[in-house]
C-alpha atoms as a PDB file:
ATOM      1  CA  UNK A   1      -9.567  -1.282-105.235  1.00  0.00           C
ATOM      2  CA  UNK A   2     -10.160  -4.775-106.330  1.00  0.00           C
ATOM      3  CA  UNK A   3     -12.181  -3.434-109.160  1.00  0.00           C
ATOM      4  CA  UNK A   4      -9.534  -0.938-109.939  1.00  0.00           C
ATOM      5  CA  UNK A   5      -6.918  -3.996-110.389  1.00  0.00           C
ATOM      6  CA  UNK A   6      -9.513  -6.028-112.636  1.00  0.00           C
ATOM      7  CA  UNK A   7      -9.979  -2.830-114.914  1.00  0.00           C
ATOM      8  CA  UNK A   8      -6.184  -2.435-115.428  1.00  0.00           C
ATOM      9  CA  UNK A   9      -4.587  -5.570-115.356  1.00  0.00           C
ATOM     10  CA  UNK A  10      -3.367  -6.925-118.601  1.00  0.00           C
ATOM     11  CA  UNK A  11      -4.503 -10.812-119.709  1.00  0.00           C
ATOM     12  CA  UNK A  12      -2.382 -12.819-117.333  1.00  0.00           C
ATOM     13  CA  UNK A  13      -1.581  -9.951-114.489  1.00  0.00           C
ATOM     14  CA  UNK A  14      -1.293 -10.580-111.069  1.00  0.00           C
ATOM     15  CA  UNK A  15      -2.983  -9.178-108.624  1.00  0.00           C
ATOM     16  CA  UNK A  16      -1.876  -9.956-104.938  1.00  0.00           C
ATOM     17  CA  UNK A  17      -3.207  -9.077-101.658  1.00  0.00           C
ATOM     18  CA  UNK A  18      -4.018  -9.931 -98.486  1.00  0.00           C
ATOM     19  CA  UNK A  19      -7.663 -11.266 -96.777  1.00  0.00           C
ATOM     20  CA  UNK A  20      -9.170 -12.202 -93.025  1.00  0.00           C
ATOM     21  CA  UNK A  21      -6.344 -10.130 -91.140  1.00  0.00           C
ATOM     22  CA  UNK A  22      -8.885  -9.430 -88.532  1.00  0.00           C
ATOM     23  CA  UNK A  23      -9.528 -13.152 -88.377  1.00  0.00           C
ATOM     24  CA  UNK A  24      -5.840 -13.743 -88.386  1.00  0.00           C
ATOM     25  CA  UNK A  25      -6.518 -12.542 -84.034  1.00  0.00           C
ATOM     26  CA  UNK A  26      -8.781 -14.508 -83.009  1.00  0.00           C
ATOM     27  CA  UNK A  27      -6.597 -17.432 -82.294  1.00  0.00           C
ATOM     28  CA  UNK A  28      -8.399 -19.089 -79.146  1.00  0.00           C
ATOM     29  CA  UNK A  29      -6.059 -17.477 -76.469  1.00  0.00           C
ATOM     30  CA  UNK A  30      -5.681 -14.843 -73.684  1.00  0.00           C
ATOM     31  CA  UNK A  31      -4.817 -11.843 -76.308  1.00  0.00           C
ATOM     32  CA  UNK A  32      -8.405 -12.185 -78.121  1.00  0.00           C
ATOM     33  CA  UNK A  33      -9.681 -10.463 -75.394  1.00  0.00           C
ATOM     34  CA  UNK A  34      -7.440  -7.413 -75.542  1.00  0.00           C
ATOM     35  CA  UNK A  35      -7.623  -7.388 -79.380  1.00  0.00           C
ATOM     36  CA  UNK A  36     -11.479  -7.754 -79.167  1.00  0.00           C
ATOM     37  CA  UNK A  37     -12.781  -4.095 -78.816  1.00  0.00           C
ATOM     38  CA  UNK A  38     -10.335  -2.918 -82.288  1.00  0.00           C
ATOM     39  CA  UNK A  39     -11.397  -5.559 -84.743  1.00  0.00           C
ATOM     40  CA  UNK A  40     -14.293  -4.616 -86.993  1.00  0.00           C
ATOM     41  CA  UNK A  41     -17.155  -6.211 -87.465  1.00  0.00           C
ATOM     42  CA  UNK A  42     -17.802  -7.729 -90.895  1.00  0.00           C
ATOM     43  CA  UNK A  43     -14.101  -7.087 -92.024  1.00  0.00           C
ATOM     44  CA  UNK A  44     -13.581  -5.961 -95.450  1.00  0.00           C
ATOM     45  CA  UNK A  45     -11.006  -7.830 -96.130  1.00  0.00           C
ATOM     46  CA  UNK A  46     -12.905 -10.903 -95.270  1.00  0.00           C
ATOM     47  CA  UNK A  47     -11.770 -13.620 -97.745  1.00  0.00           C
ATOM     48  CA  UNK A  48     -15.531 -14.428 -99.258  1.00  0.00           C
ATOM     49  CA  UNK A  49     -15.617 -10.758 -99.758  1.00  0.00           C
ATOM     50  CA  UNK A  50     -12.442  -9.746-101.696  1.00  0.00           C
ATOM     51  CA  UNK A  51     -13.604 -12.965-103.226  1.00  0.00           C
ATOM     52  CA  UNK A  52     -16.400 -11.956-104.299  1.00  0.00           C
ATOM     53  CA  UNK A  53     -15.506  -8.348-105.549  1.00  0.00           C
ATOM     54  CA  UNK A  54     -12.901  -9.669-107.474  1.00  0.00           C
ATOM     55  CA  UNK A  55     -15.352 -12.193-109.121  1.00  0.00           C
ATOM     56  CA  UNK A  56     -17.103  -9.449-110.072  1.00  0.00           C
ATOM     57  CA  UNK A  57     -14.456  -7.691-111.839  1.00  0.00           C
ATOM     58  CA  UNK A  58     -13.259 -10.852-113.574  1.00  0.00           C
ATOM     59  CA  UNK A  59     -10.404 -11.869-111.782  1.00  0.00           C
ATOM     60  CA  UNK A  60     -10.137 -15.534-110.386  1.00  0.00           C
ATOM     61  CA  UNK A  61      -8.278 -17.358-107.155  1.00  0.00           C
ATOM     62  CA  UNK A  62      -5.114 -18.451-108.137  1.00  0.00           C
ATOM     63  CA  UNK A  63      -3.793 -19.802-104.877  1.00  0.00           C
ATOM     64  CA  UNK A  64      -3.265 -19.160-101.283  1.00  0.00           C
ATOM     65  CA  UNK A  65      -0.215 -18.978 -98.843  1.00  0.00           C
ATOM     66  CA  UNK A  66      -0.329 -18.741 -94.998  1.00  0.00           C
ATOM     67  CA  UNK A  67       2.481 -16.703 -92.935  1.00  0.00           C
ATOM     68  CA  UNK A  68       2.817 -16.003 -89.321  1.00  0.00           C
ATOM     69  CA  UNK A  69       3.213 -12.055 -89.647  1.00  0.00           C
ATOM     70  CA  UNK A  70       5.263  -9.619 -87.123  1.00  0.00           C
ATOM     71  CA  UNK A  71       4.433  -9.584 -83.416  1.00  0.00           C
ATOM     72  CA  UNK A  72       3.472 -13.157 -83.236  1.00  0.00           C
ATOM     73  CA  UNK A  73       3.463 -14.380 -79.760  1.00  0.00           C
ATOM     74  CA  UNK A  74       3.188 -10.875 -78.035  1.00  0.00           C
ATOM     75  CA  UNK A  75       2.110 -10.862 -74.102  1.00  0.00           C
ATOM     76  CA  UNK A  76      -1.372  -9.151 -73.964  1.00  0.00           C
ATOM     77  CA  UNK A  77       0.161  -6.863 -71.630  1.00  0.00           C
ATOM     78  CA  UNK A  78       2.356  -5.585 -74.192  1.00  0.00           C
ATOM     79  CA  UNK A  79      -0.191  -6.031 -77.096  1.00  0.00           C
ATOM     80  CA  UNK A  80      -2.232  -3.262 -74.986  1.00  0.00           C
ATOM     81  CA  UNK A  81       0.739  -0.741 -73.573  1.00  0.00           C
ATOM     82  CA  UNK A  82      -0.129   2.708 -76.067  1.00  0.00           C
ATOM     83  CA  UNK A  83       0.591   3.563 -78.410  1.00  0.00           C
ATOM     84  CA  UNK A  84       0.841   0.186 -79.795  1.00  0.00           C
ATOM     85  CA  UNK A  85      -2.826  -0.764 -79.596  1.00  0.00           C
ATOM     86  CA  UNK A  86      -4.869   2.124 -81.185  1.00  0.00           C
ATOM     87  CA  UNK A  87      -9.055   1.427 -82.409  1.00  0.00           C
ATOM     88  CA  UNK A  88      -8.748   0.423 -85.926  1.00  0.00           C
ATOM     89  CA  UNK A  89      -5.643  -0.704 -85.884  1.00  0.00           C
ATOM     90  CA  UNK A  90      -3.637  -3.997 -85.542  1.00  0.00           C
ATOM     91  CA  UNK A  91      -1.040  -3.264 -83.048  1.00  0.00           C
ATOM     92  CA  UNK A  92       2.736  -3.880 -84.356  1.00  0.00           C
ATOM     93  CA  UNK A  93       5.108  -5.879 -83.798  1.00  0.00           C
END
């Protein structure tokens, strides 16, 4: 996809996404454990990765934002109750 955005952007298109969602769980607290078993390992949407890819395609970092997302500050308990907390998936808010 990254590739896909370098091909068809125009000189001075944006290209926005995300990175490190996966990352975004482990936050030193109680819920890592129940989020443990559905985060993948070597995320590809690691930062250095998209990164890289779109380094490869020609894009460049422009800058970078930080946001506390939906479901912040959920009891693991409720993280956990189905059908909220599926493998693969990042449980919602």
């Amino acid at each position: 996809m990254v590739a896909e955005a370098g091909r068809v952007l125009r000189p001075g298109g944006v290209f926005l996404t995300t990175v490190g969602n996966d990352a975004a769980h482990d936050v030193g607290s109680d819920i890592d454990e129940v989020f443990a078993p559905h985060l993948a390992d070597g995320p590809p949407d690691a930062a250095a990765r998209v990164t890289a890819h779109a380094a490869a395609a020609g894009l460049r970092p422009y800058g970078d934002a930080l946001f506390a997302g939906p479901g912040q500050g959920r009891a693991p308990r409720r993280a956990a109750r189905p059908p909220t907390c599926r493998p693969g998936a990042t449980p919602p808010g």
